[in-house]
N, C-alpha and C. Protein backbone atom coordinates (compact mmCIF):
# COMPACT_ATOMS: atom_id res chain seq x y z
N UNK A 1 10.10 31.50 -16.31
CA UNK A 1 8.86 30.79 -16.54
C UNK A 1 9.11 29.49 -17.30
N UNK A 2 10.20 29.55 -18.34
CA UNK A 2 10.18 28.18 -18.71
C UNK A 2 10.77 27.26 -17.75
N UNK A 3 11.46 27.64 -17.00
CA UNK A 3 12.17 26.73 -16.10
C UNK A 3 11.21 26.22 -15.31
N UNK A 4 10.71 26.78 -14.98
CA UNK A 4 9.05 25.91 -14.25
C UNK A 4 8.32 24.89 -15.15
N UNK A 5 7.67 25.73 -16.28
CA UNK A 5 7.57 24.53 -17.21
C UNK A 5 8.02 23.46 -17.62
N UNK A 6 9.52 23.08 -17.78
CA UNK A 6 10.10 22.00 -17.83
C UNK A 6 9.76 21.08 -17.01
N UNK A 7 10.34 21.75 -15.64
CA UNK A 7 10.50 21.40 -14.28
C UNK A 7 8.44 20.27 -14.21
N UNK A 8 7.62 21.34 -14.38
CA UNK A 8 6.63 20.62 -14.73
C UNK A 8 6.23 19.43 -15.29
N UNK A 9 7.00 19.71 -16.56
CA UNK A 9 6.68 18.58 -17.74
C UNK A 9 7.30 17.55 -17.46
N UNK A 10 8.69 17.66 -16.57
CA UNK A 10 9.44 16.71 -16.26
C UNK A 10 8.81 15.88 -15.02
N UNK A 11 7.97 16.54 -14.05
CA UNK A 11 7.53 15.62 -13.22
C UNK A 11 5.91 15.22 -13.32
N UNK A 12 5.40 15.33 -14.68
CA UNK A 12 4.24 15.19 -14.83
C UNK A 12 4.59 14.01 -15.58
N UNK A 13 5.68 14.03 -16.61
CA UNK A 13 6.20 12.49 -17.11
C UNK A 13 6.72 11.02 -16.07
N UNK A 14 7.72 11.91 -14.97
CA UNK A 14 7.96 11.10 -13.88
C UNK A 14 6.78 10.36 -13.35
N UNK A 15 5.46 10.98 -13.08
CA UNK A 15 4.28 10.61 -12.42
C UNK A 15 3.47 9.40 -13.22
N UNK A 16 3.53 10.11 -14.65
CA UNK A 16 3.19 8.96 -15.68
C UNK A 16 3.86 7.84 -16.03
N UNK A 17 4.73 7.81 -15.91
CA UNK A 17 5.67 6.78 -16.04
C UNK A 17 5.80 5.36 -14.73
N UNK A 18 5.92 6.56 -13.95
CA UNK A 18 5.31 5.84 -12.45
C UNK A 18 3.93 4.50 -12.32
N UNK A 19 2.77 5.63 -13.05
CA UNK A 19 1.89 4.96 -13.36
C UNK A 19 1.98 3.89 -13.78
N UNK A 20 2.24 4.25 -14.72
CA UNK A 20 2.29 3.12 -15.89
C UNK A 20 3.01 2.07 -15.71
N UNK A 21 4.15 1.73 -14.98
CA UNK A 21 4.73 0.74 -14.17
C UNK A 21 3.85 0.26 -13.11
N UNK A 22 3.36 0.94 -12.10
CA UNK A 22 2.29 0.50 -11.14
C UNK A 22 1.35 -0.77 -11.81
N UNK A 23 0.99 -0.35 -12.93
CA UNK A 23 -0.15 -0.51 -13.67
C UNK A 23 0.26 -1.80 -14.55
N UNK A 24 1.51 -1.92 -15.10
CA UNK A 24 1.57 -2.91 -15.75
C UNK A 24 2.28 -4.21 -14.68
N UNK A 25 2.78 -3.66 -13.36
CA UNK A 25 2.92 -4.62 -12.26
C UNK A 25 1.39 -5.31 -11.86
N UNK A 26 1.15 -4.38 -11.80
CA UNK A 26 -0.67 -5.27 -10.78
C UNK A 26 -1.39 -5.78 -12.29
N UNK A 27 -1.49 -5.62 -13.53
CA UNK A 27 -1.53 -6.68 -14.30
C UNK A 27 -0.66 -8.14 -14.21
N UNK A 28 0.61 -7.81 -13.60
CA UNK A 28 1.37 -9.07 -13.75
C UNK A 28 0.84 -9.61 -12.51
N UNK A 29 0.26 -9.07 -11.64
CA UNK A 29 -0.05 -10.16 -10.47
C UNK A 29 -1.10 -10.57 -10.68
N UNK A 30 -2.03 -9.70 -11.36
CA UNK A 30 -3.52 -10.35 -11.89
C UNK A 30 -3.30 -11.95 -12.79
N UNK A 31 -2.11 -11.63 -13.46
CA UNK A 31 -2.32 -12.28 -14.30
C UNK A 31 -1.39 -13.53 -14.06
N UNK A 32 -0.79 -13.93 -12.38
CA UNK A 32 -0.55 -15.07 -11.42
C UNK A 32 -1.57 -16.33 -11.87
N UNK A 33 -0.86 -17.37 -11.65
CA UNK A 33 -2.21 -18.79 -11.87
C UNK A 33 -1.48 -19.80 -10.95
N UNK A 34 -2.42 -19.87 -10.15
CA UNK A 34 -2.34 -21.29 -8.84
C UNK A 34 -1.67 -22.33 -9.59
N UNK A 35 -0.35 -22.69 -9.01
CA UNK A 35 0.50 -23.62 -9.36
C UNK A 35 0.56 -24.39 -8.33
N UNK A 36 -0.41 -25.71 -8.68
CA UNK A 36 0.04 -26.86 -7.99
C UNK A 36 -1.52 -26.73 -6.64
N UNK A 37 -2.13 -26.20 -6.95
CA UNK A 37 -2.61 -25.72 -5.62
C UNK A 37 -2.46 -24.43 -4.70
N UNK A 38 -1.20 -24.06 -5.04
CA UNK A 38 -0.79 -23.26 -4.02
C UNK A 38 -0.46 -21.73 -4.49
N UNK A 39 -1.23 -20.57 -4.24
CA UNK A 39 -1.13 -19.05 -4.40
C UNK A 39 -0.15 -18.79 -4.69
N UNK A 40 0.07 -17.73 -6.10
CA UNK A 40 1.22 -17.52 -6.45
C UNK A 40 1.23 -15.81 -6.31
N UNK A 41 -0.05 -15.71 -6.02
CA UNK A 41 -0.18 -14.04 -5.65
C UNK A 41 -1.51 -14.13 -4.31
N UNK A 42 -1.07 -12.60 -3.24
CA UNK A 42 -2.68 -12.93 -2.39
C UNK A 42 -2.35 -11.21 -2.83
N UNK A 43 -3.88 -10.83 -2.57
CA UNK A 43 -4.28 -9.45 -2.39
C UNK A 43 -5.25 -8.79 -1.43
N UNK A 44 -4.97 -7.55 -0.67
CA UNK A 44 -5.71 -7.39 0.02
C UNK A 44 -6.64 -5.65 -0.67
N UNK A 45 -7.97 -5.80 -0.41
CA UNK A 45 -8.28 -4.39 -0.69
C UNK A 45 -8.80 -3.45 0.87
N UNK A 46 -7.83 -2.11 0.82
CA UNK A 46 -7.74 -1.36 1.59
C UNK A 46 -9.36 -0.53 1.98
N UNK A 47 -9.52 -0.81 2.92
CA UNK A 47 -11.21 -0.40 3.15
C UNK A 47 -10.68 0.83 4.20
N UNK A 48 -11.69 2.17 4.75
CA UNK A 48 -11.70 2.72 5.31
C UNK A 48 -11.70 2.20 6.82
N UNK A 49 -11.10 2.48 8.23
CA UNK A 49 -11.17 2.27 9.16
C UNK A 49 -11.79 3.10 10.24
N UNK A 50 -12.72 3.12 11.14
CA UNK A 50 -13.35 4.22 11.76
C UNK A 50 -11.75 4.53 12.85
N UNK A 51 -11.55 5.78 13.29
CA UNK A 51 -10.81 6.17 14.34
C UNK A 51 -10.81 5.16 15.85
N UNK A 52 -11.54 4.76 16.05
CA UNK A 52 -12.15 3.91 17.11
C UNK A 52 -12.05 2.20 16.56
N UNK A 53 -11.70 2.19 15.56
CA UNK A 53 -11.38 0.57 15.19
C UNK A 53 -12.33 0.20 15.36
N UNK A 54 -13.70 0.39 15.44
CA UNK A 54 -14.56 -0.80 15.52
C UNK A 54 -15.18 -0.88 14.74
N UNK A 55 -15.20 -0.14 13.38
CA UNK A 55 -15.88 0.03 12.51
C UNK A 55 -14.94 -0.10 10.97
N UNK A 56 -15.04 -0.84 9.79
CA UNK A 56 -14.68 -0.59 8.56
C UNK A 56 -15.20 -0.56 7.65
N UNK A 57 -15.13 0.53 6.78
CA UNK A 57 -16.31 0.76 5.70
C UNK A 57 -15.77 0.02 4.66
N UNK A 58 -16.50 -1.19 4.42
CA UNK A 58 -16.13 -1.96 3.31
C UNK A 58 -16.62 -1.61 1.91
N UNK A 59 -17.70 -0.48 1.91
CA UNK A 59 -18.50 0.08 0.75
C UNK A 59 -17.49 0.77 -0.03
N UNK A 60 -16.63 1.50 0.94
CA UNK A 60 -15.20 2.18 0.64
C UNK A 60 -14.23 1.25 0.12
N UNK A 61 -13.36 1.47 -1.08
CA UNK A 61 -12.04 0.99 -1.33
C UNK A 61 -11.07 2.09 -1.28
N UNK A 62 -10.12 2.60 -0.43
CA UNK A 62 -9.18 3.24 -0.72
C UNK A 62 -7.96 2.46 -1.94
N UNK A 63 -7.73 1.33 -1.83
CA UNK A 63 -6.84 0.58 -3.22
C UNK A 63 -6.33 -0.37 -2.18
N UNK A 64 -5.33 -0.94 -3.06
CA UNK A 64 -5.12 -2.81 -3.08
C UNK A 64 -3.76 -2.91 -2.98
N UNK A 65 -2.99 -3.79 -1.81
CA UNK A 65 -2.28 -4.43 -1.30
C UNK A 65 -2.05 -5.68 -2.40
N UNK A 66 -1.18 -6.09 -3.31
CA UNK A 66 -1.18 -7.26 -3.86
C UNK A 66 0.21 -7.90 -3.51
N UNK A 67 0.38 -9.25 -3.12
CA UNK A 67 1.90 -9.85 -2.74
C UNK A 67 1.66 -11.07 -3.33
N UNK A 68 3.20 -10.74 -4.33
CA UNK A 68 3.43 -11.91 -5.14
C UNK A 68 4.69 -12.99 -4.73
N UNK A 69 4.91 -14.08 -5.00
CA UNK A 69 5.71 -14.98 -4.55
C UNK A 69 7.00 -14.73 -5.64
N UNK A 70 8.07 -14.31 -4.94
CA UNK A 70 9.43 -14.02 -5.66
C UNK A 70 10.23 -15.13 -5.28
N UNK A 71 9.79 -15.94 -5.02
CA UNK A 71 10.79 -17.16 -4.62
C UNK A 71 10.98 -17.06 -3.11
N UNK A 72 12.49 -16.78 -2.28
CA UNK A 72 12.80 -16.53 -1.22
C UNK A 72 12.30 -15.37 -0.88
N UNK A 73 11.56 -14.26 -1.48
CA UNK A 73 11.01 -12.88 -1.02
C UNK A 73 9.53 -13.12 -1.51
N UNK A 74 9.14 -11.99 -1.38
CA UNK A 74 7.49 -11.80 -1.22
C UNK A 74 7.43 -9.73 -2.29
N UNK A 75 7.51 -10.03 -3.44
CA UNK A 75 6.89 -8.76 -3.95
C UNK A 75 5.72 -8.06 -3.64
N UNK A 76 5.67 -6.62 -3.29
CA UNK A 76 4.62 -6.16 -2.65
C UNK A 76 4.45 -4.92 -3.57
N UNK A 77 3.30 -4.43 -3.64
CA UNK A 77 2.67 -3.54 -4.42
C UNK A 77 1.25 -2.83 -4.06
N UNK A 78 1.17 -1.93 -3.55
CA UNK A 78 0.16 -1.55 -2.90
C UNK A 78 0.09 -0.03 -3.66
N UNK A 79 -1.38 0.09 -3.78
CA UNK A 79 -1.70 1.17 -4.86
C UNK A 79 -2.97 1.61 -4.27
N UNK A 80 -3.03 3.11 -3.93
CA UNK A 80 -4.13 4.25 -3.20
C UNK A 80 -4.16 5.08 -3.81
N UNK A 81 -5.29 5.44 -3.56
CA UNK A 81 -6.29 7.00 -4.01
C UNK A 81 -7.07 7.29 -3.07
N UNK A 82 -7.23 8.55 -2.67
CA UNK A 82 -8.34 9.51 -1.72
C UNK A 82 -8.20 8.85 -0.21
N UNK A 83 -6.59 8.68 0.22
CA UNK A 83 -6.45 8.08 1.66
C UNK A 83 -6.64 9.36 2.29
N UNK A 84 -6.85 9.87 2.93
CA UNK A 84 -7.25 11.15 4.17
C UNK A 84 -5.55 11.25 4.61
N UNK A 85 -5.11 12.24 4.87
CA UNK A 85 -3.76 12.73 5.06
C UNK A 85 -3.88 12.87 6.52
N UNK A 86 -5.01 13.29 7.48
CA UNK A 86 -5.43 13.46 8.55
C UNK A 86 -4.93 14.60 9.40
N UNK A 87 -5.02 15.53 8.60
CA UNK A 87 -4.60 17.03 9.20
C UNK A 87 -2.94 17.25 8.68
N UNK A 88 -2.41 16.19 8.60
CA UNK A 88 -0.78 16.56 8.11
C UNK A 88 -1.12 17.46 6.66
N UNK A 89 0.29 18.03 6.63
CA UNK A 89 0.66 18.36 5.10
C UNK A 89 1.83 18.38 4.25
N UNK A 90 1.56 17.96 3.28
CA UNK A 90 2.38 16.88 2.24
C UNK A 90 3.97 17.74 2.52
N UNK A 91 5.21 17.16 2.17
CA UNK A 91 6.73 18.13 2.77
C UNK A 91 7.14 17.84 1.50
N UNK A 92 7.75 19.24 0.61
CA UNK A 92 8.23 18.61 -0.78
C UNK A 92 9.66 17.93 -0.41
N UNK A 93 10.03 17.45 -1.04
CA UNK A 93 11.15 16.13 -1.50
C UNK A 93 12.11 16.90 -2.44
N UNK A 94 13.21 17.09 -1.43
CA UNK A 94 14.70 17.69 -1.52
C UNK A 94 15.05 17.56 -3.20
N UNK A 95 14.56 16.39 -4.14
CA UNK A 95 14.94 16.15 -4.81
C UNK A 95 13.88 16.50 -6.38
N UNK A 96 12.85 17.48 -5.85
CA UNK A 96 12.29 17.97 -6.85
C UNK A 96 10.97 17.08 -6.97
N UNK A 97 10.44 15.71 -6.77
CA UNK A 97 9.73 14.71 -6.56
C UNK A 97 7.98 15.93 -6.04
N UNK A 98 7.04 15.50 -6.31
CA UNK A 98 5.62 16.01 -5.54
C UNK A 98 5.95 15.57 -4.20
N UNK A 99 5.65 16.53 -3.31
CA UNK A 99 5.23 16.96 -2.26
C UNK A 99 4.64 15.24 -1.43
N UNK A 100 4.65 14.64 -0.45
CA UNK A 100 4.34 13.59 0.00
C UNK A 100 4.19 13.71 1.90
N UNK A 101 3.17 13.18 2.25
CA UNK A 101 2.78 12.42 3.44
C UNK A 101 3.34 11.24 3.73
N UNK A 102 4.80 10.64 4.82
CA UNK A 102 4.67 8.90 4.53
C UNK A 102 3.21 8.26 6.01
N UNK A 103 3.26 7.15 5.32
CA UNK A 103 2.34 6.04 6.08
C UNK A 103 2.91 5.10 6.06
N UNK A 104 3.04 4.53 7.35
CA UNK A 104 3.45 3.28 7.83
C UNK A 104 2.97 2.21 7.09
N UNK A 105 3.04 1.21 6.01
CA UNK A 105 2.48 -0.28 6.00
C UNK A 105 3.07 -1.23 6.54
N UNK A 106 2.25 -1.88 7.14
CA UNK A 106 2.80 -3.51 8.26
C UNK A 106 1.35 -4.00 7.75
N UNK A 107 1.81 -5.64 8.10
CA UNK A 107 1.43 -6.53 7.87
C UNK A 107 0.80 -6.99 9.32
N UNK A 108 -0.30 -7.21 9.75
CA UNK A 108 -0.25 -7.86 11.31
C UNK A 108 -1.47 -8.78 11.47
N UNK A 109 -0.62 -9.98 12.76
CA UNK A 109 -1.51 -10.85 12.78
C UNK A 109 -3.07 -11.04 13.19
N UNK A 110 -3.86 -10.59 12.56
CA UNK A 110 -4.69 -10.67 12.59
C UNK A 110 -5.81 -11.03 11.27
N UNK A 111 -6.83 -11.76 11.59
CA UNK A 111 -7.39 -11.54 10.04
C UNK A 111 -9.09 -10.95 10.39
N UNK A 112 -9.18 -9.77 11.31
CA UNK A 112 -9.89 -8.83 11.10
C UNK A 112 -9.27 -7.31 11.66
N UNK A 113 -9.97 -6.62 10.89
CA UNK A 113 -9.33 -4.98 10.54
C UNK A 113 -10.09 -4.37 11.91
N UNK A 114 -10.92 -4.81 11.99
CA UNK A 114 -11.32 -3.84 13.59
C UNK A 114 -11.23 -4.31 14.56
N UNK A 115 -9.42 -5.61 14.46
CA UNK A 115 -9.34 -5.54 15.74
C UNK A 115 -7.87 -5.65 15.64
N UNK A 116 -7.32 -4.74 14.71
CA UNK A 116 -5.91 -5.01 14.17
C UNK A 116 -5.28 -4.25 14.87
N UNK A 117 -5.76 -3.41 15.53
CA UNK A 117 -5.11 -2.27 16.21
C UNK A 117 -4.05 -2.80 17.35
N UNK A 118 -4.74 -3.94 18.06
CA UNK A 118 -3.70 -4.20 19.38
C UNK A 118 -2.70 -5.86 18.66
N UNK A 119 -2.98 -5.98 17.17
CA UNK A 119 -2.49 -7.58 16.78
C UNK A 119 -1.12 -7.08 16.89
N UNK A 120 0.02 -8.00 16.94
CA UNK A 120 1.33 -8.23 16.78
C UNK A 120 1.56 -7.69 15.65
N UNK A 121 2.71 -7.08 14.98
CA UNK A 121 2.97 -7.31 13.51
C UNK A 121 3.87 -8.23 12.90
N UNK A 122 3.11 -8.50 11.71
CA UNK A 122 4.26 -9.61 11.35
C UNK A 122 5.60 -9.59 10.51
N UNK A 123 5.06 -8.23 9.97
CA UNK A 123 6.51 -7.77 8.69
C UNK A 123 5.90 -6.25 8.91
N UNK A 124 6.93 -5.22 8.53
CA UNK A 124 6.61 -3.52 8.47
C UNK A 124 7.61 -3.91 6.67
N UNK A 125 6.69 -2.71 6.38
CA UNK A 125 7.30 -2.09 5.07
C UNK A 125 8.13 -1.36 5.09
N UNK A 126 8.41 -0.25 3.63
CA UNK A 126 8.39 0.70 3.50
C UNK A 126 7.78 1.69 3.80
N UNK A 127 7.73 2.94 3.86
CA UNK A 127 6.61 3.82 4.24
C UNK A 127 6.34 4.03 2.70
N UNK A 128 4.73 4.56 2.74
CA UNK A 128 3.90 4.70 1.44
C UNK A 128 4.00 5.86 1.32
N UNK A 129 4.54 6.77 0.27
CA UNK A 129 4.60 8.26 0.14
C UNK A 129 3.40 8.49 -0.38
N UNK A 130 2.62 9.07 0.46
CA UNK A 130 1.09 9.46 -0.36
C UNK A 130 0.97 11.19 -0.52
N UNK A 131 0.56 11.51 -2.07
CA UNK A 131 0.34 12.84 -2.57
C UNK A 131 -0.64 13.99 -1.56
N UNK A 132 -0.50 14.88 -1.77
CA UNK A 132 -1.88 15.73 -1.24
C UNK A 132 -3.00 15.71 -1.70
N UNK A 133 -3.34 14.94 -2.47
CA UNK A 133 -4.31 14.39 -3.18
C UNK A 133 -5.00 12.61 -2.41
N UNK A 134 -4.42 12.00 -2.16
CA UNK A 134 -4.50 11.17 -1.42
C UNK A 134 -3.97 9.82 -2.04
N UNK A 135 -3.31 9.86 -3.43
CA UNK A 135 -2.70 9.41 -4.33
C UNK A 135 -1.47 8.93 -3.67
N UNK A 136 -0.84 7.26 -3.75
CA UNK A 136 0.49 6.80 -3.50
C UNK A 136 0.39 5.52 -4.01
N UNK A 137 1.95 5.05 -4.47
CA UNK A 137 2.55 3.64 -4.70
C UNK A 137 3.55 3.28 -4.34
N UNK A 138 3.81 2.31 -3.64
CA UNK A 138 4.42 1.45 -3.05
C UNK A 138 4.95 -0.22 -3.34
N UNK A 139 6.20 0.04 -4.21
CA UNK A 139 6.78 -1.06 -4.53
C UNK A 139 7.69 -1.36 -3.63
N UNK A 140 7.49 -2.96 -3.05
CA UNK A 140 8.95 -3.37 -2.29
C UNK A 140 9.03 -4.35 -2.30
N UNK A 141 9.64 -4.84 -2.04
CA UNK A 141 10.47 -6.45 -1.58
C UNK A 141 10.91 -6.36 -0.47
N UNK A 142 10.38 -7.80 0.24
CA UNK A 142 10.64 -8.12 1.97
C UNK A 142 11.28 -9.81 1.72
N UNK A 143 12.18 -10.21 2.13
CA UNK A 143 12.59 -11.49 2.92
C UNK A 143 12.05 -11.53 4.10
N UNK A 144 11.40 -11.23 4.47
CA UNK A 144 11.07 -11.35 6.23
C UNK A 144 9.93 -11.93 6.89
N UNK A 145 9.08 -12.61 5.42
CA UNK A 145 8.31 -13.35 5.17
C UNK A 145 7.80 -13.90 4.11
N UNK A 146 7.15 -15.24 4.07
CA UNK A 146 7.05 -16.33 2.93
C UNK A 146 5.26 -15.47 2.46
N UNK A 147 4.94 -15.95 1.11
CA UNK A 147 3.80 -15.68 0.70
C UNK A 147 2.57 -16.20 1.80
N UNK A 148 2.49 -17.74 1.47
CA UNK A 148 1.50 -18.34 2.67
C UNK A 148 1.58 -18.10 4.34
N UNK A 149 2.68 -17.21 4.56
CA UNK A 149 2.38 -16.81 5.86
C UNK A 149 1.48 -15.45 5.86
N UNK A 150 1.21 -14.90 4.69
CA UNK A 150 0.45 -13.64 4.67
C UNK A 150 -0.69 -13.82 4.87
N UNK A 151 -1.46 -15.26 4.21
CA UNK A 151 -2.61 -15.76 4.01
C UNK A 151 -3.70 -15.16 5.64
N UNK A 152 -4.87 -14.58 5.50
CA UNK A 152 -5.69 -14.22 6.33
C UNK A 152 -4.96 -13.04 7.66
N UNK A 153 -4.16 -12.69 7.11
CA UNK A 153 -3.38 -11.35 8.31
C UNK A 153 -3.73 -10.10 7.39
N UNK A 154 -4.02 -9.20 8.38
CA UNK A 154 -4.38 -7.92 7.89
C UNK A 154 -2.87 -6.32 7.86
N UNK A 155 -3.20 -6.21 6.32
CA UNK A 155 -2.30 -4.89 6.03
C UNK A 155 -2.73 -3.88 6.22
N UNK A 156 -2.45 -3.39 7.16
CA UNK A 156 -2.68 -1.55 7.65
C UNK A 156 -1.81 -0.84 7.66
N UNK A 157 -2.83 0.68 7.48
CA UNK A 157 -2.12 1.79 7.11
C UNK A 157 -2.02 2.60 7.75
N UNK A 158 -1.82 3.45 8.24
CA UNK A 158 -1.29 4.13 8.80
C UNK A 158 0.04 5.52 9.45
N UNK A 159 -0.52 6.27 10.38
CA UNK A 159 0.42 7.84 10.23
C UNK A 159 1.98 7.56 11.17
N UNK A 160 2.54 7.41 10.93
CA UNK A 160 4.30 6.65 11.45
C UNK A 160 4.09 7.01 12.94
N UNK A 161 4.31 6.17 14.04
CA UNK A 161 4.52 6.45 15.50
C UNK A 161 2.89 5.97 15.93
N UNK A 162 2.28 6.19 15.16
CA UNK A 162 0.34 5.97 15.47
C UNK A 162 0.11 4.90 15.41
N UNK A 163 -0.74 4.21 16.44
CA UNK A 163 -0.99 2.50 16.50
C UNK A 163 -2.37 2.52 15.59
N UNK A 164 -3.42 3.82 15.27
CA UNK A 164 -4.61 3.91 14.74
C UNK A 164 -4.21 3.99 13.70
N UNK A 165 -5.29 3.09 12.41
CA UNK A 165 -4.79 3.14 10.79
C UNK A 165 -5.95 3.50 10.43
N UNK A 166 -5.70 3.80 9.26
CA UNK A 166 -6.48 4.77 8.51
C UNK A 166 -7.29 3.64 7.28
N UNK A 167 -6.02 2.89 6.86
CA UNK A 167 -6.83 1.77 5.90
C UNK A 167 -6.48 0.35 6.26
N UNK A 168 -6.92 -0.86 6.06
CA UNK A 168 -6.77 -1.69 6.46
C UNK A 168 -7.85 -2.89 5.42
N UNK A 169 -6.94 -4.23 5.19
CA UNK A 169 -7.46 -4.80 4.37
C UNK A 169 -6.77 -6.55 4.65
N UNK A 170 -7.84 -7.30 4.86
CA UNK A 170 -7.38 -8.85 4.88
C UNK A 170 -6.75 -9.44 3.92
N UNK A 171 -5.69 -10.04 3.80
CA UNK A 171 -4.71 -10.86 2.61
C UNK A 171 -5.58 -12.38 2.31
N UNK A 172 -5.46 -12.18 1.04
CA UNK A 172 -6.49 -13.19 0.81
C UNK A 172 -6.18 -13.85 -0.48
N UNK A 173 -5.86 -15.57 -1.03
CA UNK A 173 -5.26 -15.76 -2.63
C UNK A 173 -6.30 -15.14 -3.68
N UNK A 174 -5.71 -14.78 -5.09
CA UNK A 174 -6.45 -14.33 -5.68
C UNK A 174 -7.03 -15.37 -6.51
């Protein structure tokens, strides 16, 4: 029994800690200031998508896509709560880590969400490990595109191999 407990305490700190990095990153992008004119951070917020793409519930925020200008790369940070898992279930992680769902994030050309489904993409991510809870964060770095090429293209989310996303949100300077 204590060995569970540890095991507990140890990934309830991991989670917090997690946080708390998440948290003091998307302060640092908040806290970006237009140099010269030109966006030094854009952000997108993740709205619900109907199955059928023709619909997005903007009343809904699932969480926020923020990309900051690293010079030659593009810092990315995208932070969710209560994304729908969509019948999957979470596979624990060989390495002791909570249990996770991944989701595809790409970037694609488009700058509306209900019609992102058939746009090109312009950059793919990482996949977003999201909890059984509907809880995930997603830190990365891409070379594979400049900040101002993000400007008005939409970030969707989505179940890996599936062209239908689940969240989806326009890039926009802050």
């Amino acid at each position: 029994m204590r060995r569970s407990t540890t095991t507990s305490l140890v990934r309830l700190a991991t989670l917090c800690a997690t946080g708390a990095l998440g948290l003091a990153l998307a302060g640092e992008v908040a806290a970006e200031q237009h140099e010269g004119g030109t966006a030094k951070a854009m952000t997108a917020k993740i709205h619900p998508v109907a199955a059928d793409m023709d619909r997005v519930d903007k009343k809904v925020t699932y969480g926020t896509a923020k990309f900051t200008d690293a010079g030659d790369k593009v810092d990315v940070l995208v932070q969710v709560a209560g994304l729908p898992l969509g019948g999957r279930e979470a596979s624990p992680a060989s390495d002791g880590a909570p249990a996770t769902v991944p989701f595809q994030v790409r970037v694609v050309k488009s700058g509306d969400c209900a019609k992102a489904a058939g746009a090109s993409e312009l950059v793919a991510l990482p996949d977003l490990q999201v909890r059984d809870d509907g809880s995930g964060i997603l830190m990365a770095t891409t070379d594979k595109v400049k900040l101002a090429d993000l400007a008005g293209q939409a970030v969707v989310i989505g179940a890996p191999g599936d062209k239908t996303h689940v969240g989806c949100g326009v890039i926009s300077a802050d």
